[in-house]
Protein backbone atom coordinates (compact mmCIF):
# COMPACT_ATOMS: atom_id res chain seq x y z
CA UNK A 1 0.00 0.00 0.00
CA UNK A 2 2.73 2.36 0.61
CA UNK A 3 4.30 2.42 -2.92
CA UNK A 4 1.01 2.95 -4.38
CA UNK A 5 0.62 6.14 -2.55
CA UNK A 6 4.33 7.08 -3.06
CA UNK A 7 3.45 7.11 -7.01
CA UNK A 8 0.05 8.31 -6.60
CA UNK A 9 1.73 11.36 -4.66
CA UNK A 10 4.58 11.52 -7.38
CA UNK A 11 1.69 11.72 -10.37
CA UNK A 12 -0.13 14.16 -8.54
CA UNK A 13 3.13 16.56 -7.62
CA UNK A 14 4.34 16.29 -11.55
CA UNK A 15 0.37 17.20 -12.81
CA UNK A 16 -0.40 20.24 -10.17
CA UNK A 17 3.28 21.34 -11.18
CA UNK A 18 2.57 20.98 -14.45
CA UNK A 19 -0.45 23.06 -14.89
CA UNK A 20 0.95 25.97 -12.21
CA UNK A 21 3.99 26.28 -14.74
CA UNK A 22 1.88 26.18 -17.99
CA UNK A 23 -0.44 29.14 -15.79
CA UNK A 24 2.74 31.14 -15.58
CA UNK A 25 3.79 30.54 -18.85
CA UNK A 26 0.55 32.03 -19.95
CA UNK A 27 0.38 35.20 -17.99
CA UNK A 28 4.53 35.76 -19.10
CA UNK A 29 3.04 35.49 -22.66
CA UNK A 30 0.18 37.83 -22.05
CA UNK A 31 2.33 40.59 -19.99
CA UNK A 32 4.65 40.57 -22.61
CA UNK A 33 2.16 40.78 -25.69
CA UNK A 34 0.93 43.92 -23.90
CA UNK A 35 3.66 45.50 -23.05
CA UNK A 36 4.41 44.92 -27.02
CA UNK A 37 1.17 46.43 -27.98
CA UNK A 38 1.57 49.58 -26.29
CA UNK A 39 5.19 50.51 -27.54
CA UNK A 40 3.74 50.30 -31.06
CA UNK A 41 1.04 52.68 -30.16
């Protein structure tokens, strides 16, 4: 039983990480499209 919830913990850890990263990812991407946007203005 306690492997199963050592892997279970592992797949859980890598997924959360996983979508916090691809979050931050997305707001760098935004920030920097505005920031792009209003020096061509």
């Amino acid at each position: 039983m306690g492997i199963s919830n050592f892997w279970f913990y592992t797949i859980m850890i890598i997924a959360i990480s996983h979508v916090i990263v691809g979050f931050v990812y997305l707001l760098y991407k935004l920030s920097t499209k505005k920031k792009d946007n209003q020096e061509n203005e």
